[in-house]
C-alpha atoms as a PDB file:
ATOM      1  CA  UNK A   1      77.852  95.036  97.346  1.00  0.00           C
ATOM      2  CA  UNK A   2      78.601  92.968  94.022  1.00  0.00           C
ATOM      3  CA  UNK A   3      77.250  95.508  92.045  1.00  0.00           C
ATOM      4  CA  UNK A   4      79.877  98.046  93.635  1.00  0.00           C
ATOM      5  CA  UNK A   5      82.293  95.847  93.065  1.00  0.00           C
ATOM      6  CA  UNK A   6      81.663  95.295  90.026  1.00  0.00           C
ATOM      7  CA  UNK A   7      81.514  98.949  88.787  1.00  0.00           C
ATOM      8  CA  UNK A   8      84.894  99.080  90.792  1.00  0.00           C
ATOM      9  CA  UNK A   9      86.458  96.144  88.744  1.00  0.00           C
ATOM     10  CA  UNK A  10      85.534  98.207  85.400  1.00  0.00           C
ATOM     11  CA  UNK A  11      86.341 100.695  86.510  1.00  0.00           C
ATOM     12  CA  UNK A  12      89.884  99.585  87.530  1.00  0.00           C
ATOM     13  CA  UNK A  13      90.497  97.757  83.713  1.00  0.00           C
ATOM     14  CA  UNK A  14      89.389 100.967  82.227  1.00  0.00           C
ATOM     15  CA  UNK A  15      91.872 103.391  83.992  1.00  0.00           C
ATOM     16  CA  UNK A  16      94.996 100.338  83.271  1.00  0.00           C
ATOM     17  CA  UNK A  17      93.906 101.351  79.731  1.00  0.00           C
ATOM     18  CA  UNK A  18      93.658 105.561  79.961  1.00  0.00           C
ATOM     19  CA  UNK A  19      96.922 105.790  81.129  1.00  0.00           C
ATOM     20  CA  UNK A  20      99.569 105.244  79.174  1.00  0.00           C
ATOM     21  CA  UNK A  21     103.944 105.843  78.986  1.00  0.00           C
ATOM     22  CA  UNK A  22     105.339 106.139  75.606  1.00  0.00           C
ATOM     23  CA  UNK A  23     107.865 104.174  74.840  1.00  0.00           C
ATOM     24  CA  UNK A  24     108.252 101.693  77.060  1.00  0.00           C
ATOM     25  CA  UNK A  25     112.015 100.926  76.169  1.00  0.00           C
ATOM     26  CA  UNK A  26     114.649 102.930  74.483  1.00  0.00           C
ATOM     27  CA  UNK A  27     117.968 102.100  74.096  1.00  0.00           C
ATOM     28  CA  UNK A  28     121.445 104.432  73.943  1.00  0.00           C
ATOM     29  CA  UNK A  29     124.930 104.118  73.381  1.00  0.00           C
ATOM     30  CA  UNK A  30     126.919 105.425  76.241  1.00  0.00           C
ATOM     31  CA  UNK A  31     124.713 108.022  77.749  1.00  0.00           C
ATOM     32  CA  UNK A  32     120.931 109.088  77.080  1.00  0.00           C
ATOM     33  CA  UNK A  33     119.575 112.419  76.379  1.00  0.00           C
ATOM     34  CA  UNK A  34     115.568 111.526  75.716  1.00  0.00           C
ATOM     35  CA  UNK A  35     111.941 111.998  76.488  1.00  0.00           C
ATOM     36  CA  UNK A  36     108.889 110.320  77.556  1.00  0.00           C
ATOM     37  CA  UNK A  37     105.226 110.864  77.011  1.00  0.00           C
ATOM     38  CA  UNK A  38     102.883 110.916  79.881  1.00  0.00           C
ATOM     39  CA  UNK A  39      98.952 110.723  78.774  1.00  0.00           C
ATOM     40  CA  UNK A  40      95.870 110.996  80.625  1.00  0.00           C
ATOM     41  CA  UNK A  41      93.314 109.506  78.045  1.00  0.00           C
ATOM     42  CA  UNK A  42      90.479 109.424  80.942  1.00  0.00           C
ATOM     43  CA  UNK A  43      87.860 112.859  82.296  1.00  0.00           C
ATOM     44  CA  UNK A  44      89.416 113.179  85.111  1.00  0.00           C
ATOM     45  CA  UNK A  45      92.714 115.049  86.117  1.00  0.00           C
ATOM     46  CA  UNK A  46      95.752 112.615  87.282  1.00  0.00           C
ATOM     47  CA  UNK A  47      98.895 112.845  89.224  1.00  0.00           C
ATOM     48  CA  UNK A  48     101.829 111.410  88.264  1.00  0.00           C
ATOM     49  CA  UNK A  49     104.772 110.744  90.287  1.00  0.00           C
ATOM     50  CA  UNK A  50     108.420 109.891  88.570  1.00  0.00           C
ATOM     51  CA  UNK A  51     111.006 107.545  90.174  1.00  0.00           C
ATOM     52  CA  UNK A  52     113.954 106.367  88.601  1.00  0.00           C
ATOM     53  CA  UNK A  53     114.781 102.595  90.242  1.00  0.00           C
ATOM     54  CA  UNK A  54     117.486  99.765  88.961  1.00  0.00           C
ATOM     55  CA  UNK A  55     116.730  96.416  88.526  1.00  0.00           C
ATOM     56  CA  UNK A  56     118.036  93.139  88.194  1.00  0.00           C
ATOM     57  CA  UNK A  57     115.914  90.547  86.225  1.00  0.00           C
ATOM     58  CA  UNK A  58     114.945  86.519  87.057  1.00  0.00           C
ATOM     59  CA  UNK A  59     116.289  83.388  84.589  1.00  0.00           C
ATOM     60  CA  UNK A  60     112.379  83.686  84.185  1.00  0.00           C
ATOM     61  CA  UNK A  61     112.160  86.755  83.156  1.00  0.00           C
ATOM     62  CA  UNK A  62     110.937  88.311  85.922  1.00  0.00           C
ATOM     63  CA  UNK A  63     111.805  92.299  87.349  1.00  0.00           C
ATOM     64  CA  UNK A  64     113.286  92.922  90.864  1.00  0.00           C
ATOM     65  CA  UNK A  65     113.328  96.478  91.210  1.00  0.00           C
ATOM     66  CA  UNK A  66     115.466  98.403  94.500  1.00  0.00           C
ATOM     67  CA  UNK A  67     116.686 102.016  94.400  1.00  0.00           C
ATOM     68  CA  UNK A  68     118.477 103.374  92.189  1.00  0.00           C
ATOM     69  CA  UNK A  69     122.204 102.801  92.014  1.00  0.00           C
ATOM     70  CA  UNK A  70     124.643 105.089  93.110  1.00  0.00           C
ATOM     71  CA  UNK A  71     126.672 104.529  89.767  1.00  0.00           C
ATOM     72  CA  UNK A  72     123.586 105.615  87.701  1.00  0.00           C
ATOM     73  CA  UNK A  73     123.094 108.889  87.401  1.00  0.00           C
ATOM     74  CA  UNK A  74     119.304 110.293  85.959  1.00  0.00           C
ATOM     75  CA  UNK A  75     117.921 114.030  85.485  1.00  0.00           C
ATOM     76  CA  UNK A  76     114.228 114.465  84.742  1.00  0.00           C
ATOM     77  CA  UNK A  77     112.944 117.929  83.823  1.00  0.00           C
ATOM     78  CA  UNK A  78     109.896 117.165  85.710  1.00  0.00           C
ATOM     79  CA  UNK A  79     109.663 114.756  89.280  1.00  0.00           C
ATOM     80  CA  UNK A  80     106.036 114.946  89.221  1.00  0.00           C
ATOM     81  CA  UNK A  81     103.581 116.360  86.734  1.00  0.00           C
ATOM     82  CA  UNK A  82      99.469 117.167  87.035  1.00  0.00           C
ATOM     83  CA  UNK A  83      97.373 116.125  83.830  1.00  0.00           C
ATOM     84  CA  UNK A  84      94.336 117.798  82.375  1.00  0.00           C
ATOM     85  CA  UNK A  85      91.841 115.202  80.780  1.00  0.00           C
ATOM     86  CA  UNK A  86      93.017 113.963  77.595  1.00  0.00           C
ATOM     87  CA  UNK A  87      96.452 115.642  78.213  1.00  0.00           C
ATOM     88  CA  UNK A  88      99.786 114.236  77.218  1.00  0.00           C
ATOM     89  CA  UNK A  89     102.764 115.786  78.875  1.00  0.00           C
ATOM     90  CA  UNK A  90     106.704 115.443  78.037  1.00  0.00           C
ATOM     91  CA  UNK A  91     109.024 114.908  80.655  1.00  0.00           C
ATOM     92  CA  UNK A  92     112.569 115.080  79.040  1.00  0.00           C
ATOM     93  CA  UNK A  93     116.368 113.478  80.892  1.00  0.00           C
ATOM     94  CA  UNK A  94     119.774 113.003  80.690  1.00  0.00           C
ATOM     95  CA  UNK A  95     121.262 110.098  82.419  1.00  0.00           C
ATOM     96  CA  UNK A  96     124.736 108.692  82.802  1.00  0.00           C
ATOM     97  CA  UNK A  97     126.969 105.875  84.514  1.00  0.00           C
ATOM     98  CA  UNK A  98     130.086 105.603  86.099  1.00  0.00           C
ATOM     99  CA  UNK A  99     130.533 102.417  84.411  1.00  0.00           C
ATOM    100  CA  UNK A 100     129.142 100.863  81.277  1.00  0.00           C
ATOM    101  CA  UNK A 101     126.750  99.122  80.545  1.00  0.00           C
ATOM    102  CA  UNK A 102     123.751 100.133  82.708  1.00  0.00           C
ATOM    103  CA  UNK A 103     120.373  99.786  82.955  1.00  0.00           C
ATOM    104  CA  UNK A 104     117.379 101.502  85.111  1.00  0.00           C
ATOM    105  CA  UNK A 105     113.702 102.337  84.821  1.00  0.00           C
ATOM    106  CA  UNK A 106     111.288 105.257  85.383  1.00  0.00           C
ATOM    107  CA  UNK A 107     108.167 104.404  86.845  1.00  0.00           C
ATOM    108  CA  UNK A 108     105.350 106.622  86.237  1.00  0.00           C
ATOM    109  CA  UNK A 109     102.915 106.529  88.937  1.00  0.00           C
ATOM    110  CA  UNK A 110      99.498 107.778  88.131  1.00  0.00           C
ATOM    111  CA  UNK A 111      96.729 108.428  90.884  1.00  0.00           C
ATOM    112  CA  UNK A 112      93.587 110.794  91.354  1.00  0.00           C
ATOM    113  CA  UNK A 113      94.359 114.184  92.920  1.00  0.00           C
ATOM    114  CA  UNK A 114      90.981 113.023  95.047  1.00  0.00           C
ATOM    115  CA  UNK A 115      91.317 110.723  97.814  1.00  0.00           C
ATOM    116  CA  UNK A 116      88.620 108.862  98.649  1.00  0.00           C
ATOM    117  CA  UNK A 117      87.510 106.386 101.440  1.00  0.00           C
ATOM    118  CA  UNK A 118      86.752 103.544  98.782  1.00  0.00           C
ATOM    119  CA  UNK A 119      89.173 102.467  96.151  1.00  0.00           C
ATOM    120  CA  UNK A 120      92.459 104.571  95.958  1.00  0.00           C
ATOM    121  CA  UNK A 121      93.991 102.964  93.073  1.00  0.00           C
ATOM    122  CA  UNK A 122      97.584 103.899  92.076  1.00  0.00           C
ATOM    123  CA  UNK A 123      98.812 102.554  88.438  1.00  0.00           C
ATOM    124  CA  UNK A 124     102.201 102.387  87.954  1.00  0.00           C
ATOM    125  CA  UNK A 125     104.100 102.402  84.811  1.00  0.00           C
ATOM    126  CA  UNK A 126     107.980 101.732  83.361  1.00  0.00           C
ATOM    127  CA  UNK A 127     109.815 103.438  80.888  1.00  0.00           C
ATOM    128  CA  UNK A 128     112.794 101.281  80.519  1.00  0.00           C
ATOM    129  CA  UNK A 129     116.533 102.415  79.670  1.00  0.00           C
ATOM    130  CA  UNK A 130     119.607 100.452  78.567  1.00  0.00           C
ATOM    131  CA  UNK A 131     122.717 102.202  78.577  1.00  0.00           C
ATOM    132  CA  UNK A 132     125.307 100.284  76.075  1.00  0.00           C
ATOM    133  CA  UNK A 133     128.829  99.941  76.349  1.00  0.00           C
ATOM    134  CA  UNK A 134     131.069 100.196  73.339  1.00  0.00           C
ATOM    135  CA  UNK A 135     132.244  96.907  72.479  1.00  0.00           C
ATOM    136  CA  UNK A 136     129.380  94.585  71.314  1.00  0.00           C
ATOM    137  CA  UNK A 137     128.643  90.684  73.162  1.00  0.00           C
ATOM    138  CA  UNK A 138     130.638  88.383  71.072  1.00  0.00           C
ATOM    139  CA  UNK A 139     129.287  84.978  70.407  1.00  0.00           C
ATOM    140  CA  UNK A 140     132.216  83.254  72.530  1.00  0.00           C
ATOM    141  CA  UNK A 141     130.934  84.506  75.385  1.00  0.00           C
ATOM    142  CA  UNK A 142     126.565  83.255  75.185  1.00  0.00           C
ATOM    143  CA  UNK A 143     126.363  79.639  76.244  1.00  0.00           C
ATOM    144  CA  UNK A 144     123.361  77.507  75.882  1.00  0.00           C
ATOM    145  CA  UNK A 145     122.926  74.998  78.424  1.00  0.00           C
ATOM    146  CA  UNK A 146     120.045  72.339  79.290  1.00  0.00           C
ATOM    147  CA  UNK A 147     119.332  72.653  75.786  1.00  0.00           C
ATOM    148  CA  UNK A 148     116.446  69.569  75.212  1.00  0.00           C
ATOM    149  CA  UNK A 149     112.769  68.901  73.997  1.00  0.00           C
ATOM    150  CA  UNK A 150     110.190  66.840  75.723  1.00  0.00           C
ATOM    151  CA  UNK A 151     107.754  64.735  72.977  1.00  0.00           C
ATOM    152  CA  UNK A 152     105.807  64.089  75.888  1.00  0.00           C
ATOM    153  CA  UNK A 153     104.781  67.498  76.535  1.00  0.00           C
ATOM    154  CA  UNK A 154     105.753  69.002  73.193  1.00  0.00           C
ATOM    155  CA  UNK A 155     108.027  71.570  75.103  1.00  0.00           C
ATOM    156  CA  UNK A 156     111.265  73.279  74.220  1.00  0.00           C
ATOM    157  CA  UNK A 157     113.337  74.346  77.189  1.00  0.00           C
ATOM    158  CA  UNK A 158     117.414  75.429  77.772  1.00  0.00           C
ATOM    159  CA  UNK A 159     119.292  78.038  79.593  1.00  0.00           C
ATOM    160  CA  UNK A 160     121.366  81.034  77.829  1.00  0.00           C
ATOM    161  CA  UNK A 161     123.865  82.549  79.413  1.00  0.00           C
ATOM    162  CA  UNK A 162     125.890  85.704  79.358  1.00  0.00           C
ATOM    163  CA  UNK A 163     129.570  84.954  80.864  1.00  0.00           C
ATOM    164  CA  UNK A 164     130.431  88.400  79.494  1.00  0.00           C
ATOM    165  CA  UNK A 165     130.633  92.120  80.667  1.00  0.00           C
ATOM    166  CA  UNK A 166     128.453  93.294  77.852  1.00  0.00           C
ATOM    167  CA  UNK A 167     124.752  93.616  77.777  1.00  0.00           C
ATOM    168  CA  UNK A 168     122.710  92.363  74.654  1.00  0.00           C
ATOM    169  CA  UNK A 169     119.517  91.816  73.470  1.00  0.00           C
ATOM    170  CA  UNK A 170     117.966  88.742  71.977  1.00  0.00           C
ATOM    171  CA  UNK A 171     116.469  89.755  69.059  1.00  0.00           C
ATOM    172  CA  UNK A 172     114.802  86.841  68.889  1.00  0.00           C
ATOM    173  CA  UNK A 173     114.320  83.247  69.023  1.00  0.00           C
ATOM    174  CA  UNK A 174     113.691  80.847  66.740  1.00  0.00           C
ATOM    175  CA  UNK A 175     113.315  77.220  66.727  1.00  0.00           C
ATOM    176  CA  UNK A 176     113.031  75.069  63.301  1.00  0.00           C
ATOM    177  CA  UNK A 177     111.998  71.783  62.511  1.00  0.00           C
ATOM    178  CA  UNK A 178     110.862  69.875  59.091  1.00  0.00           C
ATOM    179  CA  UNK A 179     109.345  73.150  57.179  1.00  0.00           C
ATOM    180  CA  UNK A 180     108.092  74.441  60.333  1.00  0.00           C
ATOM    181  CA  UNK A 181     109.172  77.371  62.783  1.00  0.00           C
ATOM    182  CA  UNK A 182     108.301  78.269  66.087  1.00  0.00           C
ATOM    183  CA  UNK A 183     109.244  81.680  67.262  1.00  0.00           C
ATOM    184  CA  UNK A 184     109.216  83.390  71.055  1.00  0.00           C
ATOM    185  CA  UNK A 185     109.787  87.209  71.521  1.00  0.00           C
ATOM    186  CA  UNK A 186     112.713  88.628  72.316  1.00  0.00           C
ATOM    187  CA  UNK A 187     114.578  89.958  76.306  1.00  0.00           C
ATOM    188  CA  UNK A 188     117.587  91.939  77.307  1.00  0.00           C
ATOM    189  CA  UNK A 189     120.740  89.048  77.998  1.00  0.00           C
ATOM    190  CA  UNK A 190     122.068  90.951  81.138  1.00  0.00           C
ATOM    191  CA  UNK A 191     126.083  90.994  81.815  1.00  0.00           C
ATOM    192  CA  UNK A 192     126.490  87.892  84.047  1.00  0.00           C
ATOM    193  CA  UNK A 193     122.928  87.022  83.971  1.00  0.00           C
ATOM    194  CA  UNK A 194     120.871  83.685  82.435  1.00  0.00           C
ATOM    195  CA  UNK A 195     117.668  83.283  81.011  1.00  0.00           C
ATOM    196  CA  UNK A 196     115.308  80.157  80.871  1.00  0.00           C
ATOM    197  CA  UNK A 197     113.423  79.460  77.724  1.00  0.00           C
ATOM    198  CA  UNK A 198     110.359  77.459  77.385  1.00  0.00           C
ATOM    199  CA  UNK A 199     108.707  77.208  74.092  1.00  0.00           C
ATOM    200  CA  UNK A 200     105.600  75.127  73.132  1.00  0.00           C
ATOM    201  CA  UNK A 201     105.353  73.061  69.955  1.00  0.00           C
ATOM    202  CA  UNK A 202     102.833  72.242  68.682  1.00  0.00           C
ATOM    203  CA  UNK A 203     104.157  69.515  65.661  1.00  0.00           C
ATOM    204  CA  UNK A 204     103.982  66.227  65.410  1.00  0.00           C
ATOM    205  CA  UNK A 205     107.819  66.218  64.594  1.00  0.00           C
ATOM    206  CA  UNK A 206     110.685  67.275  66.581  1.00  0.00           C
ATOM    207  CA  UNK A 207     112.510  70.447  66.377  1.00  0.00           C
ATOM    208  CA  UNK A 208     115.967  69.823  64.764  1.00  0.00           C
ATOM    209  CA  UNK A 209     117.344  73.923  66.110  1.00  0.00           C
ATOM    210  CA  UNK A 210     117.010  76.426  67.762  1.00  0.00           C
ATOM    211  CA  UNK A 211     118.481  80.348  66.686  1.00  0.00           C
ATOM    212  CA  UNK A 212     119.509  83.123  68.788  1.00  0.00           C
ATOM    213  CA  UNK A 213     119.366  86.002  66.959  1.00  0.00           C
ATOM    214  CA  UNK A 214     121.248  88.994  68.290  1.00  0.00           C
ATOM    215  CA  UNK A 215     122.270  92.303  66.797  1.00  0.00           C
ATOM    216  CA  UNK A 216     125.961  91.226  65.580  1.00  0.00           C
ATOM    217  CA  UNK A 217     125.808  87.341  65.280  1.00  0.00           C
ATOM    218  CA  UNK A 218     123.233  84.348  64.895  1.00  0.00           C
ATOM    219  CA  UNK A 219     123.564  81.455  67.950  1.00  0.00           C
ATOM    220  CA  UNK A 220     122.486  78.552  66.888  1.00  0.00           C
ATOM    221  CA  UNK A 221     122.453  75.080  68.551  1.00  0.00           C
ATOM    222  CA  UNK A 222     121.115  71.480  67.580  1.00  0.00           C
ATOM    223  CA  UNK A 223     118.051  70.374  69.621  1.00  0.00           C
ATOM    224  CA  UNK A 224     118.492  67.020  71.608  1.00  0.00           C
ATOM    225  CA  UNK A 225     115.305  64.801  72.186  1.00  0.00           C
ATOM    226  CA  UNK A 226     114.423  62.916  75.587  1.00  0.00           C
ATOM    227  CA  UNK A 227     112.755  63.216  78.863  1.00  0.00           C
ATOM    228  CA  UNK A 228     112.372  66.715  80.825  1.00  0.00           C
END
């Protein structure tokens, strides 16, 4: 029994690793007229079955997907698609909105074409799309809130917000201190939407700021010092 599970759990970590959807986010102006890649790296054949879904996402960063929106409005050349071992596949679309900006994903389910009585494992996969409106997120509309670090626990944490209608990405973000830099990846700033940063640091010394790099502008804020 352990030794079937553990060719299943190998098994499993191997397939999250043969399957793959290229890229994972684009990004358009207005309306989108792209492609994604579908590959089946493994020696077995694969179904894959395409959904578009919307999504809003968590202050931690988390998605909640639902169906998607009736304002959104996505063509794929192909809703579901059989690969050959070591076979990647193109599945082009067009998609639109009533109203701009929007936002959705494709999720690319793969699965074997033979069920079995044992595992039956199903690996699903996003190809992200941002739809952009035409005037940019100014700076007068991001605010950072709960902006503070903890020398007890050497943590960095605040709150950004987007009060606007616009959606923008965070570039990046960047937090200085006395010739040192700490630095966390960037997320989508959704229109109405907040996001809550943590960021360990690992000085002796406080950090004195922390940046918000976007596309058009640079955000940056002092950092206050106390308790969390």
């Amino acid at each position: 029994m352990l030794f079937r599970v553990l060719v299943s759990t190998l098994w499993l970590s191997a397939a999250l690793l043969a399957q793959t959807v290229q890229p994972v986010i684009v990004e358009y102006k207005g309306k989108a007229d792209g492609k994604l890649a579908l590959t089946n790296d493994t020696l077995s054949p694969m179904v894959v079955m395409l959904e578009p879904k919307s999504f809003s996402i968590t202050p931690e960063g988390k998605g909640v997907f639902r169906p998607l929106d009736s304002n959104i409005h996505v063509e794929l050349s192909s809703m579901s698609v059989k690969l050959q071992p070591k076979q990647t596949y193109y599945v082009f679309y067009k998609a639109t909105a009533d109203k701009l900006p929007a936002w959705f994903t494709v999720y690319a389910t793969f699965s074997s074409p033979l069920h079995s009585e044992g595992l039956d494992v199903r690996i699903m996969l996003p190809h992200t799309v941002y739809l952009y409106q035409k005037q940019p997120l100014t700076e007068n509309q991001v605010q950072v809130k709960n902006l503070l670090y903890s020398p007890e626990s050497r943590r960095l944490t605040c709150d950004i917000e987007n009060d606007g209608d616009a959606l923008a990405r965070v570039q990046s973000v960047h937090a200085t201190g006395d010739h040192v830099t700490g630095e966390a990846s960037g997320f989508p700033l959704l229109p109405g939407a907040s996001r809550h940063i943590e960021m360990d640091w690992k000085e002796s010394t406080s950090p004195s700021l922390i940046d918000f790099r976007f596309e058009h502008f640079d955000l940056k804020r002092p950092v206050a010092t106390g308790m969390p």
